[in-house]
Protein backbone atom coordinates (compact mmCIF):
# COMPACT_ATOMS: atom_id res chain seq x y z
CA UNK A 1 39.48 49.77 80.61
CA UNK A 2 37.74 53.36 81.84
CA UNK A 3 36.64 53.00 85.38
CA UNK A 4 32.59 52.57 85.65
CA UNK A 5 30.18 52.94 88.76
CA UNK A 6 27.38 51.12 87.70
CA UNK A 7 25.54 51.88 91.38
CA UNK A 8 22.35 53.79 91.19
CA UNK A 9 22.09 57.08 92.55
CA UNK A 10 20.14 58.12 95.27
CA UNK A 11 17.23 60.45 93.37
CA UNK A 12 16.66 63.03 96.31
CA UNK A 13 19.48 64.29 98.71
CA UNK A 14 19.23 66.69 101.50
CA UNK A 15 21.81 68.68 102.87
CA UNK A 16 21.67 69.68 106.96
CA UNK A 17 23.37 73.17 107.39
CA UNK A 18 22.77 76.03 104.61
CA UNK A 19 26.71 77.74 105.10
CA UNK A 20 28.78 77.98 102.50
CA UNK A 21 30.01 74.38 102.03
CA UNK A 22 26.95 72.82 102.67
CA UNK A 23 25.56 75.12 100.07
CA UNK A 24 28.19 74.43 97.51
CA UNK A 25 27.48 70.66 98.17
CA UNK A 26 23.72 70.76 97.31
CA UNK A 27 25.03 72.41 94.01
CA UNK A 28 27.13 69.54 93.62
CA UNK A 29 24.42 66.92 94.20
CA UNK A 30 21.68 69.08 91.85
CA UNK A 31 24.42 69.10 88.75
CA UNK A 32 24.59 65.36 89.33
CA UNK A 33 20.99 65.54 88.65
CA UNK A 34 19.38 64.83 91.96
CA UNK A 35 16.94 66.31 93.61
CA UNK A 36 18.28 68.50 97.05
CA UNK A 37 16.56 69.51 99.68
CA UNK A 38 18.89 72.25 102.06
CA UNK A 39 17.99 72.83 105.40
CA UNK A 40 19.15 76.12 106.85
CA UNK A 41 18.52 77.44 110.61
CA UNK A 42 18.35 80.54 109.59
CA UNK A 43 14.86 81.73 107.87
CA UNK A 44 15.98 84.48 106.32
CA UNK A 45 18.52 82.09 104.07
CA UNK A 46 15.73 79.83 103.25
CA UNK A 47 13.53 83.00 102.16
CA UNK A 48 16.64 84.30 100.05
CA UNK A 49 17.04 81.34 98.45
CA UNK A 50 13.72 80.77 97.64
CA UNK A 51 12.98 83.79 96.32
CA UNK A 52 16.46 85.33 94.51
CA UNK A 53 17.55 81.77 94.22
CA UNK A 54 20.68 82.74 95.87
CA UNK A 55 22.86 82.26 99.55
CA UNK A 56 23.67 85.48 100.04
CA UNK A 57 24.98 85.61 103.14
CA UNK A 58 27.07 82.61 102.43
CA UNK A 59 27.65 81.62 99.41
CA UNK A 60 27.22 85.60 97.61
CA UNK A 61 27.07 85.47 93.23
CA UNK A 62 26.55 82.07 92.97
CA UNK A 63 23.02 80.97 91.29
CA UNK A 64 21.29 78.12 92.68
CA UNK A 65 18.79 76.09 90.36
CA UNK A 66 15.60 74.97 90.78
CA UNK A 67 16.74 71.64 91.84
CA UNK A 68 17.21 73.07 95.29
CA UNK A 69 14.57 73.78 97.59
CA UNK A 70 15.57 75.28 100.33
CA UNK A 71 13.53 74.87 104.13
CA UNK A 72 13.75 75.61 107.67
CA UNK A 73 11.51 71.99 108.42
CA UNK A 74 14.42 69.61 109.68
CA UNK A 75 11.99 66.33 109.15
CA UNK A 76 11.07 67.94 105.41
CA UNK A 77 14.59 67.76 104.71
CA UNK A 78 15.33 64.23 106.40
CA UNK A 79 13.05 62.58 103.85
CA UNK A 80 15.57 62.77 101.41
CA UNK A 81 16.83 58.90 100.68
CA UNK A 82 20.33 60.00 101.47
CA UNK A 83 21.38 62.88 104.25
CA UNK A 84 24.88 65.37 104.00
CA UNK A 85 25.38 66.34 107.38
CA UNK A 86 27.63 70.20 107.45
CA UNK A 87 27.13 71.28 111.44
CA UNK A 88 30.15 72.82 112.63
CA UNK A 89 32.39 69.50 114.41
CA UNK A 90 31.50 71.06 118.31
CA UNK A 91 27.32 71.18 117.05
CA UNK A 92 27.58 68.01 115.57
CA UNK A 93 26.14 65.24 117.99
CA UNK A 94 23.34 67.98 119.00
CA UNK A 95 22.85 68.02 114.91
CA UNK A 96 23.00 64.27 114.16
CA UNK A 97 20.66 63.47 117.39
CA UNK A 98 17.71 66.01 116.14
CA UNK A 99 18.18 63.85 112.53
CA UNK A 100 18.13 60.72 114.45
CA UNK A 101 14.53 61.35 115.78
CA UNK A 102 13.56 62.44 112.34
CA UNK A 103 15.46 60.06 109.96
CA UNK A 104 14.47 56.84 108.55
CA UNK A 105 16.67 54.12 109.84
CA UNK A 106 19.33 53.10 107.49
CA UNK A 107 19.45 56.28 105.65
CA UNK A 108 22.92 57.38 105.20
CA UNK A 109 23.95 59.79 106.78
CA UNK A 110 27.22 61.53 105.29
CA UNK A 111 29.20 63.84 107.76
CA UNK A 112 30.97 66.51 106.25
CA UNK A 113 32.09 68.21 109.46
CA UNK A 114 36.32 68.41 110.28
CA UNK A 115 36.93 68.13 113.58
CA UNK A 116 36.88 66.18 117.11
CA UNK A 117 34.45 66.61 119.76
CA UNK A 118 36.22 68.74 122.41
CA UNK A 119 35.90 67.02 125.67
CA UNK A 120 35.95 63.41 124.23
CA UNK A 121 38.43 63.27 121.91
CA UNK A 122 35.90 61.78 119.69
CA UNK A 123 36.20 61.81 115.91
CA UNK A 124 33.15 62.66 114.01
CA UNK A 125 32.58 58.65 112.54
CA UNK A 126 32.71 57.71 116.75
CA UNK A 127 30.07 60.92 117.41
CA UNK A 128 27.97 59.65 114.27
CA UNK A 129 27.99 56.22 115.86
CA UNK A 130 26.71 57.02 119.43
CA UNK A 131 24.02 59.98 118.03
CA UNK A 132 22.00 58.27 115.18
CA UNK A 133 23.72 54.31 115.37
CA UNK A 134 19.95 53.42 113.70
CA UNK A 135 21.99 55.68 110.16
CA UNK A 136 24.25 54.20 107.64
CA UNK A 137 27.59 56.12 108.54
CA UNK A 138 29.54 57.83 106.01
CA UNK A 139 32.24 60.55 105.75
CA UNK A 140 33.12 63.01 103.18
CA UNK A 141 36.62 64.81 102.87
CA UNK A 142 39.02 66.22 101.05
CA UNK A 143 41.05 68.92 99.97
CA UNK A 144 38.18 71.42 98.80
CA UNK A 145 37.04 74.99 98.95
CA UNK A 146 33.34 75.87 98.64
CA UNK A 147 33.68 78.62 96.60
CA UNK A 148 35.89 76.21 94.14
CA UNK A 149 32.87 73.52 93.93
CA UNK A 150 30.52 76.09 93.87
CA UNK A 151 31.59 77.50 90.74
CA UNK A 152 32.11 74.43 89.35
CA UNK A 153 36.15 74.33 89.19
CA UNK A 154 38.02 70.90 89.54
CA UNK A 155 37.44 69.33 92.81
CA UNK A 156 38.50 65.68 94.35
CA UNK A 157 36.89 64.59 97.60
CA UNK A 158 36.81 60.82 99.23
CA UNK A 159 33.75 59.40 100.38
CA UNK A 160 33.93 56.53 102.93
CA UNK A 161 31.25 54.51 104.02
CA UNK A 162 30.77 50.77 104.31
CA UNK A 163 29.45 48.25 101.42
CA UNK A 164 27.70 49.35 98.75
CA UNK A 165 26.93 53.05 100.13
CA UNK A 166 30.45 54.85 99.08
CA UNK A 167 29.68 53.79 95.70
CA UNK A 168 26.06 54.69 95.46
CA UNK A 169 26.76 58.22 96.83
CA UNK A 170 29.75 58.48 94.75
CA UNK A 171 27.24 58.08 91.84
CA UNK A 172 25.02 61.06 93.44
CA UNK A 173 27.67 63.76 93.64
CA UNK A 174 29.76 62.78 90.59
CA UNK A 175 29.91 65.41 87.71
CA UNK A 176 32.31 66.63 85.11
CA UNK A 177 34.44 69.31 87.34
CA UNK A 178 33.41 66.88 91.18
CA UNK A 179 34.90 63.62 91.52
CA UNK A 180 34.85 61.64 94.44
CA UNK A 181 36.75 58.76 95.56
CA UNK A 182 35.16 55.62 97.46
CA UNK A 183 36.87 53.95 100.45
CA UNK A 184 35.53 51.89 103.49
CA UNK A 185 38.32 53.27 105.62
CA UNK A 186 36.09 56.06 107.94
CA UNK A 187 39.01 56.33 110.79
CA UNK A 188 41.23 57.19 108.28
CA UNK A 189 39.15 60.08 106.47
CA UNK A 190 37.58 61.18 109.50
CA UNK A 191 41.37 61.86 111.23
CA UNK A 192 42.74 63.34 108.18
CA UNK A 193 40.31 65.78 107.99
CA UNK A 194 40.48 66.64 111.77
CA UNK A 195 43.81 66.94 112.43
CA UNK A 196 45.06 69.25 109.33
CA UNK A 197 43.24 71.80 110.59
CA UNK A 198 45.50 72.09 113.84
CA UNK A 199 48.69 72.30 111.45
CA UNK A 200 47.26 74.67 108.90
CA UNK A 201 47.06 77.04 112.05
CA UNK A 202 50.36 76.25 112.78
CA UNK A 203 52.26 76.62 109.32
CA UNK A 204 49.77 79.79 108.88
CA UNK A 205 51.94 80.88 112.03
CA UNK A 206 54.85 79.99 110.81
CA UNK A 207 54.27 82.41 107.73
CA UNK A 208 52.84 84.95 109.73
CA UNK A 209 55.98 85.29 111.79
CA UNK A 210 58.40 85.45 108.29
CA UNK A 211 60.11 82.66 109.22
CA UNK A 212 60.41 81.10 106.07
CA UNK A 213 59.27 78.69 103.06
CA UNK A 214 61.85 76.16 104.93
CA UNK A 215 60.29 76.15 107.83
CA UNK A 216 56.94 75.74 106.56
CA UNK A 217 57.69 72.95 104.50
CA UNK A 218 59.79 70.80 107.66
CA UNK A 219 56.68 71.55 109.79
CA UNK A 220 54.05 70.30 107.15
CA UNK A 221 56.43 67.69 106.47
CA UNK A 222 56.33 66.68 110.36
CA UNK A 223 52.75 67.70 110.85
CA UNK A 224 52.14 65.01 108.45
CA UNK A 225 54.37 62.48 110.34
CA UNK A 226 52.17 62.80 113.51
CA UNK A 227 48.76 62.82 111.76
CA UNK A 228 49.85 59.55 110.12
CA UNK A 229 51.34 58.06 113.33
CA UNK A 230 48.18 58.74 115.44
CA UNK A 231 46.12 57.41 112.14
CA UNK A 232 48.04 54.20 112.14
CA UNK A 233 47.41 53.76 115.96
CA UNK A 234 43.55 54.28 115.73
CA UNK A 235 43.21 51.78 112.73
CA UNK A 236 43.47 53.95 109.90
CA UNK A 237 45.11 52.70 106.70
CA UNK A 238 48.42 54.76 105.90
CA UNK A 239 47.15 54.67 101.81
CA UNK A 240 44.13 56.63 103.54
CA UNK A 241 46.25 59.26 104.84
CA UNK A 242 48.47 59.46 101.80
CA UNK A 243 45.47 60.44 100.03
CA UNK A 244 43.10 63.25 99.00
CA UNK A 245 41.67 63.30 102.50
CA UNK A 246 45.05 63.26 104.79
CA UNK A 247 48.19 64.39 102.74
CA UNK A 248 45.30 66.13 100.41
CA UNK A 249 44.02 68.25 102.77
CA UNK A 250 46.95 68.83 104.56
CA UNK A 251 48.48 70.51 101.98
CA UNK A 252 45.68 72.89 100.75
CA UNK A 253 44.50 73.84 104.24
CA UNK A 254 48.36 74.27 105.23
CA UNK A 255 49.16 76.59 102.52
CA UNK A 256 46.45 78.56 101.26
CA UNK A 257 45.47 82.34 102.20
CA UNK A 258 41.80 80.91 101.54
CA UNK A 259 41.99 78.38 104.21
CA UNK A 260 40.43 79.94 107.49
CA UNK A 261 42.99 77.87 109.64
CA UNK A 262 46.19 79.15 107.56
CA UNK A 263 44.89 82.83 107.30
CA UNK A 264 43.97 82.17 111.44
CA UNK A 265 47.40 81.37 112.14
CA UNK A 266 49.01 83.90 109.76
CA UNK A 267 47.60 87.17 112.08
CA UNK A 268 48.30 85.24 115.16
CA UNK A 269 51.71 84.92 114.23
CA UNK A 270 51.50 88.46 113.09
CA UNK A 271 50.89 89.28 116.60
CA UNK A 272 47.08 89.80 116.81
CA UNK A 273 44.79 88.52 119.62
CA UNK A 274 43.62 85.11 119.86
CA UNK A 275 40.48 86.51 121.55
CA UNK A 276 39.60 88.64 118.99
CA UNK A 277 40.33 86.66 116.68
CA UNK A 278 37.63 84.24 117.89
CA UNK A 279 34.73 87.13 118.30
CA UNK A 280 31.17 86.22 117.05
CA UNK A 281 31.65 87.41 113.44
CA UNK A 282 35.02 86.41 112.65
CA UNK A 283 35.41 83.50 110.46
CA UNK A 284 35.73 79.94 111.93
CA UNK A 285 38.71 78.34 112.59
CA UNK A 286 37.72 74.70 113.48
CA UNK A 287 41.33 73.83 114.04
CA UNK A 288 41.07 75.99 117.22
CA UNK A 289 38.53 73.52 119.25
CA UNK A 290 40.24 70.63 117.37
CA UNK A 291 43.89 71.12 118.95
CA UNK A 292 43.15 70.08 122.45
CA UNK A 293 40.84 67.58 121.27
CA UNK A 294 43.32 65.65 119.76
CA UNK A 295 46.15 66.04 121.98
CA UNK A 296 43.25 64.37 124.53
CA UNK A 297 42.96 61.59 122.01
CA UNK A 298 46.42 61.20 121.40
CA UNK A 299 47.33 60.89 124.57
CA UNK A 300 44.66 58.05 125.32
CA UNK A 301 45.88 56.20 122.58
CA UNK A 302 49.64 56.97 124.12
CA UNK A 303 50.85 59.04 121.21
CA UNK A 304 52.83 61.64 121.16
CA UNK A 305 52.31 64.60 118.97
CA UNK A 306 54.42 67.69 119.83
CA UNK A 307 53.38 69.94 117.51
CA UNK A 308 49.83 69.65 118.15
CA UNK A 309 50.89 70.44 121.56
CA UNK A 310 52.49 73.28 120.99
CA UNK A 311 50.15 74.24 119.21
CA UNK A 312 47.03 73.75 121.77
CA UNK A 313 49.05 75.46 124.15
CA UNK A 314 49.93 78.86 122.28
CA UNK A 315 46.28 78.53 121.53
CA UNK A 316 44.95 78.32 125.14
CA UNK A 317 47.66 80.79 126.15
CA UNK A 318 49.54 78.88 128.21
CA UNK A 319 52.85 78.92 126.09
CA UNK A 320 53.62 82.34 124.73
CA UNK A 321 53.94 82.00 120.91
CA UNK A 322 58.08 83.00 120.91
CA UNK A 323 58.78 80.14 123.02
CA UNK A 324 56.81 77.78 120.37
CA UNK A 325 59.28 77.50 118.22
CA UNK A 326 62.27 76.98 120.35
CA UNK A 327 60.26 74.40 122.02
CA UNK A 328 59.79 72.10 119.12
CA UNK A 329 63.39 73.05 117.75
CA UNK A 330 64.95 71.93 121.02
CA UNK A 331 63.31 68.16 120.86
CA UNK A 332 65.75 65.37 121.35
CA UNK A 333 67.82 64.96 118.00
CA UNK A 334 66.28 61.23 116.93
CA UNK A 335 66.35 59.67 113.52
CA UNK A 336 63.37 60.72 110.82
């Protein structure tokens, strides 16, 4: 028998953060046939979008319909039965507490950051929790590209959220070339989505230094092997991680030039500077914050992730990037 989500949709949605993948998702949501509001900081977006009914400074040649309506009012766009939350992971709590004072309580509120709070180790379900605990929780992830869902080619995403939310919002992004998957397992998506991000930078390294398909593929492989061993620790469920938004992710962040992590990691391990690499301008890397974040969590849960390590330190400049890889090839021998 076909599956079947008989749960209705939410009618208006409204999207917090006008870049490109919050862009991309009110698309989503207005070919689902609801109604989006988009909130952008910046006015001139909103004005662009209102009047040449396109993002052009983030989301260039792609038409947005009517269905959107774009505004720079944050309490406008928090009317909207059901919120998608796309902050960068460092501006999230300052994001989600400016919604809190705003938001009706119970709306869901769906984060669609990656990352972990530097400083706390936090993932972005334990940040949603503290900011706006008055919201329904949810997180979406997955192995996507905005300029893929934006133009409307074949994209998979999990949604998490408890009871009958995950379903309902499943019904209000669901179209022929966006499906996403329900779960009620938030640790699980939340991690997954966090942590590939440090090991895309690495295996981007790893290519940028020409050392090999081989290599890349034992340090996804491993990569993997942490993320899920942390995962398990916190509570997630391992089917969680084997999924769309652990192993998913993983292995389209880890291995595409169009991932901002890989192509970071690629011209550092082509030898260019860290620091200008991370000038205002240049494109975000979010695996950059999210490396010492989660060796900070990892090591509060006692877990030991040596590549993340490695790769926190090269980042912070406290291990010189030639002695990276001898480090993690000299580990104790130990069975897989």
């Amino acid at each position: 028998m076909a599956e079947t989500n008989s749960s209705p949709p939410y009618a208006t949605i409204g999207v917090i953060g006008a870049g490109a993948w919050g862009t991309a998702l009110a698309l989503t949501a207005a070919r689902a046939g609801c109604a989006v509001k988009l909130w952008a900081r910046e006015p001139d977006v909103v004005m662009a979008i209102a009047k040449c009914r396109e993002n052009s400074q983030f989301l260039p040649g792609v038409t947005l319909p009517t269905a959107i309506t774009a505004t720079g009012d944050l309490t406008e766009a928090a009317a909207a039965e059901a919120l998608l939350v796309v902050p960068p992971a460092q501006h999230l709590r300052s994001t989600l507490a400016a919604l809190a004072q705003v938001a009706r309580p119970a709306t869901p509120l769906v984060v669609c950051a990656k990352g972990i709070e530097r400083g706390s180790g936090k993932l972005v379900y334990e940040v949603l929790a503290e900011a706006a605990p008055a919201c329904e929780p949810a997180i979406l992830s997955g192995p996507s590209f905005a300029h893929d869902a934006a133009r409307s080619l074949p994209t998979a995403v999990t949604i998490a959220a408890h009871g009958t939310i995950a379903a309902r919002l499943q019904a209000s992004l669901s179209h022929a070339a966006f499906r996403p998957y329900a779960s009620d397992d938030l640790i699980g998506v939340a991690l997954g989505g966090a942590a590939k991000n440090v090991y895309a930078i690495a295996c981007g390294i790893v290519d940028g230094m020409g050392l090999g398909e081989s290599a890349r593929a034992a340090l996804m492989s491993r990569s993997f092997a942490e993320l899920t061993r942390l995962g398990v620790k916190l509570g997630a469920r391992a089917e969680t991680l084997m999924g769309l938004s652990g192993l998913g992710d993983l292995v389209l962040t880890a291995s595409s030039p169009h991932s901002r992590n890989f192509h970071f990691g690629q011209e550092v391990g082509r030898g260019r500077a860290i620091a200008t690499l991370r000038q205002p301008g240049q494109p975000l890397a979010e695996g950059v914050e999210t490396a010492p974040a989660l060796v900070t969590r990892a090591r509060a849960e006692t877990t030991e992730l040596p590549i993340a390590e490695t790769m926190a330190n090269v980042l912070d400049g406290t291990l010189p990037l030639a002695q990276s890889i001898g480090r993690l090839m000299n580990r104790p021998l130990k069975p897989e």
